[in-house]
C-alpha atoms as a PDB file:
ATOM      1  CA  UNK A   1     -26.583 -11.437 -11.538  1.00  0.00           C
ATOM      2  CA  UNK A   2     -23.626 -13.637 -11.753  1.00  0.00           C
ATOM      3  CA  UNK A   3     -23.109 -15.446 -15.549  1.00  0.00           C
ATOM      4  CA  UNK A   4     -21.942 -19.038 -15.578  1.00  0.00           C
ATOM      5  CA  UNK A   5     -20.634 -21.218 -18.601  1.00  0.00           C
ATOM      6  CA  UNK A   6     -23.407 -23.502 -19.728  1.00  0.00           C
ATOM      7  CA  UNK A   7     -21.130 -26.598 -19.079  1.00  0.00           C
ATOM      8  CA  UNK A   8     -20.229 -25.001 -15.194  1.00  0.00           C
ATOM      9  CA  UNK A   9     -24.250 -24.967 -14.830  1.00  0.00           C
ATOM     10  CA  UNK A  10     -24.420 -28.379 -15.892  1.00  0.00           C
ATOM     11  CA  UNK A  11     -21.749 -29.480 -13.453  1.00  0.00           C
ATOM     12  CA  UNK A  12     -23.690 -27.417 -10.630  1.00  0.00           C
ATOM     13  CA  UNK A  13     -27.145 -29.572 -11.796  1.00  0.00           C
ATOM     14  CA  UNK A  14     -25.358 -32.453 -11.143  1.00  0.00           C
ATOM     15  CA  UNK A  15     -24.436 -32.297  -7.825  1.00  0.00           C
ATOM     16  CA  UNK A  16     -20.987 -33.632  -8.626  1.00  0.00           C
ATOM     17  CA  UNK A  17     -18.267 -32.869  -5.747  1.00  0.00           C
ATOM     18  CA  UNK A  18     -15.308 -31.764  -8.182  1.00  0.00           C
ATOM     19  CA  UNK A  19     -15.818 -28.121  -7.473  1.00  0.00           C
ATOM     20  CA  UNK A  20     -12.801 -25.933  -5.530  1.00  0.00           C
ATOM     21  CA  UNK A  21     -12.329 -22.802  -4.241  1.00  0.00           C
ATOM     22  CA  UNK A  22      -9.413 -20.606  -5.759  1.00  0.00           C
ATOM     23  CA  UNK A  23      -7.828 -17.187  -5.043  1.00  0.00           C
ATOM     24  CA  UNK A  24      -5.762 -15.036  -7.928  1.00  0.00           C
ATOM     25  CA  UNK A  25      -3.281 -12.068  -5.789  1.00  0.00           C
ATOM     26  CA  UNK A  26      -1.916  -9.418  -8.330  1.00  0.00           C
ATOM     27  CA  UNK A  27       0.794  -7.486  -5.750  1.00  0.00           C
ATOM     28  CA  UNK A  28       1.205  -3.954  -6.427  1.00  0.00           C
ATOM     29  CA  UNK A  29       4.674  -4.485  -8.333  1.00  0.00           C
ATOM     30  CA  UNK A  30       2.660  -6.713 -11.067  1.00  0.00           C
ATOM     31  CA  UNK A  31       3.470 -10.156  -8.761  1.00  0.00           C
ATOM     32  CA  UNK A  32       0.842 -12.885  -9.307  1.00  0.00           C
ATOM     33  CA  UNK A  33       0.127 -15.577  -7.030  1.00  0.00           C
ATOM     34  CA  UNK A  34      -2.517 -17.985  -7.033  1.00  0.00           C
ATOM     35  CA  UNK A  35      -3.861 -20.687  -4.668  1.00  0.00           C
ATOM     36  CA  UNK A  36      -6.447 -23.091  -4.185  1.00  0.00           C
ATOM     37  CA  UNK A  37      -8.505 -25.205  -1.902  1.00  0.00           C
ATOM     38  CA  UNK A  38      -8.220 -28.466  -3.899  1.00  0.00           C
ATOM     39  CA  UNK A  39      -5.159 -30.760  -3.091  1.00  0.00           C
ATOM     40  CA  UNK A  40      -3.364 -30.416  -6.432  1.00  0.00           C
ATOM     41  CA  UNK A  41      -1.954 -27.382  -8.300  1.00  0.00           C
ATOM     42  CA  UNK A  42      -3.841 -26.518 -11.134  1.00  0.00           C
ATOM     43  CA  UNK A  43      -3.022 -24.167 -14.079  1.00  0.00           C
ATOM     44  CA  UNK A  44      -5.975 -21.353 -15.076  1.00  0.00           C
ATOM     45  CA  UNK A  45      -5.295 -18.870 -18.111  1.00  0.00           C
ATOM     46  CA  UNK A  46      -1.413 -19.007 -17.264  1.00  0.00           C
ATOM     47  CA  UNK A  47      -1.542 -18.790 -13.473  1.00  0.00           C
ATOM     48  CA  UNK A  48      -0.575 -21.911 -11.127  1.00  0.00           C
ATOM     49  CA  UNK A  49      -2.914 -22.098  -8.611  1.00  0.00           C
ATOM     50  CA  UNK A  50      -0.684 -23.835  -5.708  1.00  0.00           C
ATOM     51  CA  UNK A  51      -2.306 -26.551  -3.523  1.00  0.00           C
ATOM     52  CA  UNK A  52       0.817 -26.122  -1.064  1.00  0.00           C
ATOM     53  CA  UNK A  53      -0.225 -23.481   1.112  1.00  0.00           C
ATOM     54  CA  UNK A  54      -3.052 -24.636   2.268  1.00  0.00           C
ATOM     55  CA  UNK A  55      -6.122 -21.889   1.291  1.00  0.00           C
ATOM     56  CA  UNK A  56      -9.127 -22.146   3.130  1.00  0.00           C
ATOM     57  CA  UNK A  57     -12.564 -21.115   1.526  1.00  0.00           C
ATOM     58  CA  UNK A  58     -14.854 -22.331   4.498  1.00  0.00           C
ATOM     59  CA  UNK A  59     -15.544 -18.790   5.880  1.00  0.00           C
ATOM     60  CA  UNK A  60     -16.329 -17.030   2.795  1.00  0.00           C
ATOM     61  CA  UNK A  61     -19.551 -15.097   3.039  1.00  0.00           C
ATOM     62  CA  UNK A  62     -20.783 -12.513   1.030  1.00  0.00           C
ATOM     63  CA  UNK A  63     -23.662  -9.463   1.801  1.00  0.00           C
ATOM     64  CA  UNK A  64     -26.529  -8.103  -0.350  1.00  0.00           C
ATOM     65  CA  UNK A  65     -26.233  -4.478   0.627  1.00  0.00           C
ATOM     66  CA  UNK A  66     -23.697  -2.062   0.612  1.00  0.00           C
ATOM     67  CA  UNK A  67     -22.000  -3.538   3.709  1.00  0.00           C
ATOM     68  CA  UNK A  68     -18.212  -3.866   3.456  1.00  0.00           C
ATOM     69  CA  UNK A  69     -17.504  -7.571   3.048  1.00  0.00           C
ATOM     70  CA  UNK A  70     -14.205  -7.896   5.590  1.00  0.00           C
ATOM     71  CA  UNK A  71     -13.122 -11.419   5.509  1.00  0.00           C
ATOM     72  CA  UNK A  72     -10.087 -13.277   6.602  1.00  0.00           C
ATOM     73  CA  UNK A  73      -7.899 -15.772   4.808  1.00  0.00           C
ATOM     74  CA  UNK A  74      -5.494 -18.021   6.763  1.00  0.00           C
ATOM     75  CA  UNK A  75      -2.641 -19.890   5.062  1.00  0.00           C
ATOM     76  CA  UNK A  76       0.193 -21.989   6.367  1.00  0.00           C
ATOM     77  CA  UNK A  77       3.612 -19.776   6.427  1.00  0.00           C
ATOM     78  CA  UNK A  78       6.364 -22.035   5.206  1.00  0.00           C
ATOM     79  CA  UNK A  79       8.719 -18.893   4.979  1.00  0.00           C
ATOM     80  CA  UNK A  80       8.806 -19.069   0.976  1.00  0.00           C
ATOM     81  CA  UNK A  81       6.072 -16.933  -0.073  1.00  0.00           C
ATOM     82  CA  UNK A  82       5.052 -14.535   2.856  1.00  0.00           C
ATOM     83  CA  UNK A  83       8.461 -13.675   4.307  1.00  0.00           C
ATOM     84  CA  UNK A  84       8.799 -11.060   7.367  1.00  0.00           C
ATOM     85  CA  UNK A  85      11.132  -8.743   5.103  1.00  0.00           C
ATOM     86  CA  UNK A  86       7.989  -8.595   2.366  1.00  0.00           C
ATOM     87  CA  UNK A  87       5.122  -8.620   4.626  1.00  0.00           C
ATOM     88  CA  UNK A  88       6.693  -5.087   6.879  1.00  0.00           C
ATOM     89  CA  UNK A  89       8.377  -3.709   3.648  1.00  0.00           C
ATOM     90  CA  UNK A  90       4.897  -3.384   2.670  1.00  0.00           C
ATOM     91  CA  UNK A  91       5.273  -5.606  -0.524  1.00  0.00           C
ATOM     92  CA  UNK A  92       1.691  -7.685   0.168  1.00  0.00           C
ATOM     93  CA  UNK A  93      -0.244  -3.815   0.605  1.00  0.00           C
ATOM     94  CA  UNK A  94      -2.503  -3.293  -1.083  1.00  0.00           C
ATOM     95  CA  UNK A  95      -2.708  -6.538  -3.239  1.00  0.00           C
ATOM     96  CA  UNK A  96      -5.814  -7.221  -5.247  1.00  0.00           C
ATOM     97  CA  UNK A  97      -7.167 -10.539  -5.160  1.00  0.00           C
ATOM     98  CA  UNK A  98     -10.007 -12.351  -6.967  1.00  0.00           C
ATOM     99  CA  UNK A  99     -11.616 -15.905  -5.387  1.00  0.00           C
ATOM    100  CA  UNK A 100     -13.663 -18.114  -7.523  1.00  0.00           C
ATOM    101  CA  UNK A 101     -15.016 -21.423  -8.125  1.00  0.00           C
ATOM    102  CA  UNK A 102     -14.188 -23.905 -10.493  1.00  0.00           C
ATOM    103  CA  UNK A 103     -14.576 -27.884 -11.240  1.00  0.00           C
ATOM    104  CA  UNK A 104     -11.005 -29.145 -11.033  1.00  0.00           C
ATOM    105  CA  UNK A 105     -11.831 -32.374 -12.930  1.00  0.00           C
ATOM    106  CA  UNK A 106     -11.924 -29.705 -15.584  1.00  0.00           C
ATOM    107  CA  UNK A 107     -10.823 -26.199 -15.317  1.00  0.00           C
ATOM    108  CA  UNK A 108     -11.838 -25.253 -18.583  1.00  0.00           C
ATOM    109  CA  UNK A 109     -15.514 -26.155 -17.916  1.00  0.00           C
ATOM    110  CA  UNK A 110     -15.222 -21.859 -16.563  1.00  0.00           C
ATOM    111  CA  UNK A 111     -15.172 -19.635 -13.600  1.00  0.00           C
ATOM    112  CA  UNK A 112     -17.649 -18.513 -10.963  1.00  0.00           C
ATOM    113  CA  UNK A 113     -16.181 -15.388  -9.684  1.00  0.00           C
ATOM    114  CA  UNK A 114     -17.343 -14.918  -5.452  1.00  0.00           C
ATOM    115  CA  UNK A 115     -15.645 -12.091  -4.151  1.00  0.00           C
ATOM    116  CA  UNK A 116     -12.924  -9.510  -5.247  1.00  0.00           C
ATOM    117  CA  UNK A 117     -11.057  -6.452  -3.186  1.00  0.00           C
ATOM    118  CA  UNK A 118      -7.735  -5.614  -1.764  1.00  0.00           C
ATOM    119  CA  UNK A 119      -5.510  -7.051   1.337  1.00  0.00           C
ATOM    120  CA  UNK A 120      -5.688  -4.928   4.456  1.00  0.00           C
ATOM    121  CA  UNK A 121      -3.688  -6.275   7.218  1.00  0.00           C
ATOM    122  CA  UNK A 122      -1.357  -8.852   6.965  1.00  0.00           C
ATOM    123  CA  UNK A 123      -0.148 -10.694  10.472  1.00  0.00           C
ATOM    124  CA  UNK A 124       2.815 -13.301  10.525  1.00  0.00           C
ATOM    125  CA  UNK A 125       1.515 -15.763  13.536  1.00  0.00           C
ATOM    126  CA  UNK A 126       3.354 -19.035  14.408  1.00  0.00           C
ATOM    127  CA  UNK A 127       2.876 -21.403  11.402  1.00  0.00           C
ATOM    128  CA  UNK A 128       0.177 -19.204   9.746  1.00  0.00           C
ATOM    129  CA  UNK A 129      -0.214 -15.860   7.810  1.00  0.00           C
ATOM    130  CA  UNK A 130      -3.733 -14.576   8.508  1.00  0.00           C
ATOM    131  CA  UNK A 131      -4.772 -11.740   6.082  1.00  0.00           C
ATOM    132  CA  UNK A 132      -7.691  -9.201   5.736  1.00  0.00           C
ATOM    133  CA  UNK A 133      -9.704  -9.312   2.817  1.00  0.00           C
ATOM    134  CA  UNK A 134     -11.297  -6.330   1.871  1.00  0.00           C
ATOM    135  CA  UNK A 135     -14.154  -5.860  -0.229  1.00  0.00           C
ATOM    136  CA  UNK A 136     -14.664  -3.450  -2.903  1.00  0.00           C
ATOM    137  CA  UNK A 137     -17.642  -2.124  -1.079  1.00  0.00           C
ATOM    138  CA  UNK A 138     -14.235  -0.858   0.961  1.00  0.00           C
ATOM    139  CA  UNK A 139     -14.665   2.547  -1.529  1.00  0.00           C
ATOM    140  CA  UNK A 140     -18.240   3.089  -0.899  1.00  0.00           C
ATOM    141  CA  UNK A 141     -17.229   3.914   2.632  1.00  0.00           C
ATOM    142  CA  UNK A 142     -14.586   6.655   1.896  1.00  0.00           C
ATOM    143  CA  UNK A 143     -15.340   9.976   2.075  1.00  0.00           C
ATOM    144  CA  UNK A 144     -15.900  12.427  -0.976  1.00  0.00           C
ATOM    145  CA  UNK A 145     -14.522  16.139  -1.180  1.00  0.00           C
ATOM    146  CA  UNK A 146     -12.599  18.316   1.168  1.00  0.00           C
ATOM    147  CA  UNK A 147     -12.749  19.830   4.625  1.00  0.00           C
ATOM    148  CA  UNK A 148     -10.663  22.380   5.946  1.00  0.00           C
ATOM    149  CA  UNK A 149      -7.649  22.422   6.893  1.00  0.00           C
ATOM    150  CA  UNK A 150      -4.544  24.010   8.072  1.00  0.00           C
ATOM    151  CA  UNK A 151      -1.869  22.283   6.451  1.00  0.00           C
ATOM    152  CA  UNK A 152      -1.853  21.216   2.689  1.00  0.00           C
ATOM    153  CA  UNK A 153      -4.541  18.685   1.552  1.00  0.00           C
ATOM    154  CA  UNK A 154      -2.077  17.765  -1.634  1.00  0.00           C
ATOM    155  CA  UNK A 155       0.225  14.952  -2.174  1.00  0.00           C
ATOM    156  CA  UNK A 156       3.525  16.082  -2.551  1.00  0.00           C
ATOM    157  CA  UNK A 157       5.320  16.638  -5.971  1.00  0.00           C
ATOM    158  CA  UNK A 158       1.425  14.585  -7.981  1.00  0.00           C
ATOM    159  CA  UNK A 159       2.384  16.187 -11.273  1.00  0.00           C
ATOM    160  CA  UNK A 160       1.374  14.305 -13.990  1.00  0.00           C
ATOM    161  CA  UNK A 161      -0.760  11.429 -11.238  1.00  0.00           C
ATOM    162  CA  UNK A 162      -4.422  12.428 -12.889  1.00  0.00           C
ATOM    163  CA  UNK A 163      -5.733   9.662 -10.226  1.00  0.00           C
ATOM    164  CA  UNK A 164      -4.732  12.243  -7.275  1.00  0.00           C
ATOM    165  CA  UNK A 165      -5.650  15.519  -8.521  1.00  0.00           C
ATOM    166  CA  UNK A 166      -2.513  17.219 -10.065  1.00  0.00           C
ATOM    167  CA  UNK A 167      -3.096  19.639  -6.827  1.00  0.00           C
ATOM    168  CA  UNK A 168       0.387  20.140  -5.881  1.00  0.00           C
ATOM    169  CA  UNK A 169       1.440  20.772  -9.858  1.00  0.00           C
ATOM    170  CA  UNK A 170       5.181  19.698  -9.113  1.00  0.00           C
ATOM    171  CA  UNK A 171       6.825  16.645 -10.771  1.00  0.00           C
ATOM    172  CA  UNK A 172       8.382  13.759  -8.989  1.00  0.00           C
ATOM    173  CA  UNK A 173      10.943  13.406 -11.190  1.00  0.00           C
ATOM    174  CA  UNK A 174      12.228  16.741 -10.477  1.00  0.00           C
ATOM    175  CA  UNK A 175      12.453  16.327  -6.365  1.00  0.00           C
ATOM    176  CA  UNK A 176      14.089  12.670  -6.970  1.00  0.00           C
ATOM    177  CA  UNK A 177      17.874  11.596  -6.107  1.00  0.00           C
ATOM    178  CA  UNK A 178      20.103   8.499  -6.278  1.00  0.00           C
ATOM    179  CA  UNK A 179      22.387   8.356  -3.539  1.00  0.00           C
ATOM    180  CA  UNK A 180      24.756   6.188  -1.671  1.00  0.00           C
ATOM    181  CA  UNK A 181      25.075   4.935   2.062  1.00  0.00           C
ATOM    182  CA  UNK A 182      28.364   5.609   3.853  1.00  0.00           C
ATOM    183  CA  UNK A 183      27.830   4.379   7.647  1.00  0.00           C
ATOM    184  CA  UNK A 184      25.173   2.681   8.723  1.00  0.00           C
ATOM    185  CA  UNK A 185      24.051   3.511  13.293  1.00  0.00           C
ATOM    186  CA  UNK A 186      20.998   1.117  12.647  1.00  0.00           C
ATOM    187  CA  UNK A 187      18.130  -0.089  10.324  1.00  0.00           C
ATOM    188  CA  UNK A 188      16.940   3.292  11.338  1.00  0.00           C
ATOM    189  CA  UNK A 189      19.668   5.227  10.815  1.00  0.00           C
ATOM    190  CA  UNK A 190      22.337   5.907   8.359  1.00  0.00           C
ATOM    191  CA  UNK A 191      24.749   8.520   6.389  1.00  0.00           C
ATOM    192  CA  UNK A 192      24.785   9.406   2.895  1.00  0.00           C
ATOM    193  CA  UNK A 193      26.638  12.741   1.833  1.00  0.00           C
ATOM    194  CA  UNK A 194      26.653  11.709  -2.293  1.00  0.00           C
ATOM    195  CA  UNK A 195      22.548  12.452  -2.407  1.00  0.00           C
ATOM    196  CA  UNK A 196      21.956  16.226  -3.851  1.00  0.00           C
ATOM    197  CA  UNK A 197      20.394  18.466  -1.099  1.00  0.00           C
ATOM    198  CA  UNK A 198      22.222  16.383   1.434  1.00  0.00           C
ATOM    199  CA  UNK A 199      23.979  19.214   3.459  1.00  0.00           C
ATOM    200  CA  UNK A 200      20.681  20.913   3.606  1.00  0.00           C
ATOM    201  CA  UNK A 201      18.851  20.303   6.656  1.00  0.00           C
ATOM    202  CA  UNK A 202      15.298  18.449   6.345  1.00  0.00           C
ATOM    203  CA  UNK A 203      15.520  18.638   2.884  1.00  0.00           C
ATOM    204  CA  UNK A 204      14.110  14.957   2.668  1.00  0.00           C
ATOM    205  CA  UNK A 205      12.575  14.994   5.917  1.00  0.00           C
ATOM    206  CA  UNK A 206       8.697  13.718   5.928  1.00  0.00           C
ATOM    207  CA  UNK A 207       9.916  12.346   2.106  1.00  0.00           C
ATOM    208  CA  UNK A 208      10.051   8.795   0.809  1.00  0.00           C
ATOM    209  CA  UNK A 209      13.302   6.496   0.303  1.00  0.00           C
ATOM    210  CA  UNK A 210      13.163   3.760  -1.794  1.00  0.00           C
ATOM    211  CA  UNK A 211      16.178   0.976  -2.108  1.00  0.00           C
ATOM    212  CA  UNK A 212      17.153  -0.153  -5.204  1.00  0.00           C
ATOM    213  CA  UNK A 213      20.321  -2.853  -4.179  1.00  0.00           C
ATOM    214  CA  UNK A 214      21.119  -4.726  -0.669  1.00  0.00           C
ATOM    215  CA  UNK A 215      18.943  -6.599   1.638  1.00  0.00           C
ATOM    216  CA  UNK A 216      15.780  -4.178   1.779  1.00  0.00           C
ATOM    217  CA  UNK A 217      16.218  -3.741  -2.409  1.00  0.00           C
ATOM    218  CA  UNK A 218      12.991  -2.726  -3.926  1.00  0.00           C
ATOM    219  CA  UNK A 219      11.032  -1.458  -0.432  1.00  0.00           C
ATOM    220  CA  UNK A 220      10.307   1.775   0.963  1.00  0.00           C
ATOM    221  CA  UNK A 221      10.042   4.083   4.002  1.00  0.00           C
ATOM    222  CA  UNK A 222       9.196   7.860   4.701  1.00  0.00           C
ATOM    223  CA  UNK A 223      12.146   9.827   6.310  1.00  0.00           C
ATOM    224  CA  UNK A 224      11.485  11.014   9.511  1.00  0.00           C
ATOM    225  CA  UNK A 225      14.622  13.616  10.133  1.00  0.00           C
ATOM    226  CA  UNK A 226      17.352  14.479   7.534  1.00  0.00           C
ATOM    227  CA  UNK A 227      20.262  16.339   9.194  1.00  0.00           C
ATOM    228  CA  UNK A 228      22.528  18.913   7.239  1.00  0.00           C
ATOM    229  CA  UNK A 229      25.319  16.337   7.787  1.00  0.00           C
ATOM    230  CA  UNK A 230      23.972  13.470   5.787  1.00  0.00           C
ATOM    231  CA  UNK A 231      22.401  11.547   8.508  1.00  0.00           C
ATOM    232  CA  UNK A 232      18.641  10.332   7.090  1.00  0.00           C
ATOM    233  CA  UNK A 233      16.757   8.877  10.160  1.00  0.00           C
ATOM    234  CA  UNK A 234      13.474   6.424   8.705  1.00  0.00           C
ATOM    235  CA  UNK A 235      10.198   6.329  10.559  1.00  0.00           C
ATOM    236  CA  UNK A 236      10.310   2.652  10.725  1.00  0.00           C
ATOM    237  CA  UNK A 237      13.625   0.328  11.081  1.00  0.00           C
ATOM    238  CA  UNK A 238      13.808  -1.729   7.806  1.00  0.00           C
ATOM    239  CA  UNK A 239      13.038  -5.317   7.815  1.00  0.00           C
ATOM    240  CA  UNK A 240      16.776  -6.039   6.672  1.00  0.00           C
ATOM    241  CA  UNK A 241      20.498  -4.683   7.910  1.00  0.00           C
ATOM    242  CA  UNK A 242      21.521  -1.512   5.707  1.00  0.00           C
ATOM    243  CA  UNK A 243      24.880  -1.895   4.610  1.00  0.00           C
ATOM    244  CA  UNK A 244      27.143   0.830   3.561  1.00  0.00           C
ATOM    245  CA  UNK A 245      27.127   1.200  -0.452  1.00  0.00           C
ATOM    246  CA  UNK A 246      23.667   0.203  -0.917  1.00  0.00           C
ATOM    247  CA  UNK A 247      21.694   2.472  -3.022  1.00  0.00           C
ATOM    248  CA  UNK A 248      18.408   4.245  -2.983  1.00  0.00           C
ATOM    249  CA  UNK A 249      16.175   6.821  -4.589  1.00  0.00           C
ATOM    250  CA  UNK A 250      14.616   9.495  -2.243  1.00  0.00           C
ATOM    251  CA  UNK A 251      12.408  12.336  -2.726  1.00  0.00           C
ATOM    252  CA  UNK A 252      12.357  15.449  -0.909  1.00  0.00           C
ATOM    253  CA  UNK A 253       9.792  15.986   2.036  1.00  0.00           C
ATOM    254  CA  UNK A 254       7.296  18.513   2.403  1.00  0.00           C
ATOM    255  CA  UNK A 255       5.414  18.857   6.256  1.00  0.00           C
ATOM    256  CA  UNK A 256       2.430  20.577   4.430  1.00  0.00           C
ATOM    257  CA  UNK A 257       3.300  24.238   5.594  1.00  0.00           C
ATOM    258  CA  UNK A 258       2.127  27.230   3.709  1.00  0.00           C
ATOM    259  CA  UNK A 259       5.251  29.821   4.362  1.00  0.00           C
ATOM    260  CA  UNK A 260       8.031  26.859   5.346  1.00  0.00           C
ATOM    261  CA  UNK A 261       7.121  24.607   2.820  1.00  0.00           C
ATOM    262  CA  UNK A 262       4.929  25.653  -0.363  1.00  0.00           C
ATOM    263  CA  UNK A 263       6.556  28.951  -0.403  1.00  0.00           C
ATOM    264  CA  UNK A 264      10.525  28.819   1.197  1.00  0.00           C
ATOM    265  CA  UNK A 265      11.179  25.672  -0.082  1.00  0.00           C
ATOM    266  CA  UNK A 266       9.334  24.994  -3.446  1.00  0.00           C
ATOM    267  CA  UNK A 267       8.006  27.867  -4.423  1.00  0.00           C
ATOM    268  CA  UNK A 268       4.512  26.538  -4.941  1.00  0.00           C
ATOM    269  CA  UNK A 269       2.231  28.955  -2.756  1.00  0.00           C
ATOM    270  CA  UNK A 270      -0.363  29.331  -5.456  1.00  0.00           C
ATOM    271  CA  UNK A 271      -0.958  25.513  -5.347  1.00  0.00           C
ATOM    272  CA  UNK A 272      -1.053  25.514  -1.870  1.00  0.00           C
ATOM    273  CA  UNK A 273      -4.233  23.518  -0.726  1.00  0.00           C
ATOM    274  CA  UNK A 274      -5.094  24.507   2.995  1.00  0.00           C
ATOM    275  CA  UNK A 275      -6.392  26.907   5.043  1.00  0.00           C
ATOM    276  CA  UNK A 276      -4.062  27.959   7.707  1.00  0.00           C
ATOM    277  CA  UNK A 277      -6.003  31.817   8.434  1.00  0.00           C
ATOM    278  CA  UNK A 278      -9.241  29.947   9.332  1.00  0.00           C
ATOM    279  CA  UNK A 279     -10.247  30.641  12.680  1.00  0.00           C
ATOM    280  CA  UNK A 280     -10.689  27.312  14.318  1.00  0.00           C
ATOM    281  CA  UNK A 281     -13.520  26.564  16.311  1.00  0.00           C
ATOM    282  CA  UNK A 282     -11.248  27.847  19.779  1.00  0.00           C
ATOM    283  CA  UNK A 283     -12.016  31.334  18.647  1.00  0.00           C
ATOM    284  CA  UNK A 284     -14.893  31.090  17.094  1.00  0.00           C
ATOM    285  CA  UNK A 285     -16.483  29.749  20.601  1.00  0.00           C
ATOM    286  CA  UNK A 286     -14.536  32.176  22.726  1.00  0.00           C
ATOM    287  CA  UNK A 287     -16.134  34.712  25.289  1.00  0.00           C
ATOM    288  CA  UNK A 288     -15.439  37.972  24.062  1.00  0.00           C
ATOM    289  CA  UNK A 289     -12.786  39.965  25.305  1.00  0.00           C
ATOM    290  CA  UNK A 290     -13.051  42.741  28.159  1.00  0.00           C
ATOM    291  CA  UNK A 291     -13.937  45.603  26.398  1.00  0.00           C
ATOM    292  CA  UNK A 292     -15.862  44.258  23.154  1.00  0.00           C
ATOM    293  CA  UNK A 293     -12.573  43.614  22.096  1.00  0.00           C
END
């Protein structure tokens, strides 16, 4: 049962019309950003709520059950807050977000907290930003413990990530390089032959690269090739031009193979997580052969 202030009860009683909707968005890089239904910012517990974007609270409804509370909120785009590069580098993924009620004749009277969950989908349309609001009935729905499976069930290179398992056992940090860009072919496609492991084919291939100076600074993108001569190739073009001499981090990529992976190229067949001698459901269901064979 939700707990108001005694003075935000009183306000309720009296059927005053001071009360506004608010939302509080915590980005996963630590980025807070508030806004709120009422036509003048307002300042709660350090955050400015901004009146400027034009939050709507109208279509806020909320379920009993276990039900997964998918809402939408709409806001006006005026190119400042939820740019193109941010919104496809995957900057606004993920966000958690809080929406409340609150008397803005007097903030301090307290909160009434509605709704909380993540952002799913973000879409840029003309003049708008509509995003998907997901509930935190959103982890009710997802599935517990393993099946089987042929490749590796193990993120890559989790050592010390408690919150995924410590399956794979191998460190980050020790699978990580800086490098460099030399030529750029696209936003897709570039050259860097300063990064360690770059003359080794598909070293980083199926790995992450993360830019830390030019245009795309701070964003990331899994590699989809890495070529012995330098050339990375990203799954996705990025939002922004690469330029030669910006920098990145990348880690090298592992395809979830037991003898190409886990054991040729790491080492790490003990941790291995899959089960590629299974016989799939193809030969268990097949006729026998000619012969009893």
């Amino acid at each position: 049962m939700k707990a108001l202030s005694s003075t935000l009860s009183d306000v309720y009683a009296s059927g005053c019309l001071t009360v506004a909707h608010a939302m509080r968005i915590t980005r996963t890089d630590a980025e807070v950003f508030g806004f709120t239904s009422h036509d003048v910012d307002v300042e709660i517990d350090g955050v400015t709520y901004s009146a400027a974007q034009g939050f709507d609270a109208s279509q806020i409804v909320t379920s009993a059950g276990f039900a997964v509370d998918n809402l939408e909120l709409r806001t006006v785009d005026d190119g400042t807050l939820f740019t193109r590069a941010d919104v496809l580098g995957g900057r606004w993924r993920n966000a958690r977000f809080v929406v409340f009620r609150y008397n803005w004749e007097s903030p301090e009277d307290g909160l009434e907290y509605l709704l909380a969950g993540t952002f799913g989908e973000v879409r840029l349309l003309s003049g708008q930003v509509v995003v998907e609001l997901r509930g935190l009935q959103q982890y009710l729905q997802q599935a517990l413990g393993n099946v089987t499976t042929r490749t590796c069930r193990a993120r890559f290179a989790d050592y010390p990530d408690p919150s995924v398992g410590n399956r794979c056992g191998l460190a980050a940090s020790d699978y990580t390089e800086a490098g460099t860009v030399d030529t750029v072919t696209s936003r897709a496609v570039f050259v860097s032959t300063d990064v360690a492991n770059s003359s080794t084919a598909d070293w980083y291939g199926e790995g992450v690269l993360t830019w830390t100076s030019g245009a795309n600074d701070g964003l990331s993108q899994k590699v989809r090739s890495h070529a012995a001569n330098g050339t990375f190739t990203l799954s996705l073009p990025m939002p922004a031009g690469i330029a030669a001499g910006d920098t990145f981090t990348v880690i090298a990529g592992c395809r979830k193979r037991l003898a190409e992976d886990c054991r040729d190229k790491f080492d790490n067949v003990l941790n291995f997580q899959g089960e590629p001698h299974v016989p799939g459901v193809d030969v268990i269901t097949a006729p026998p052969l000619p012969g009893g064979g």
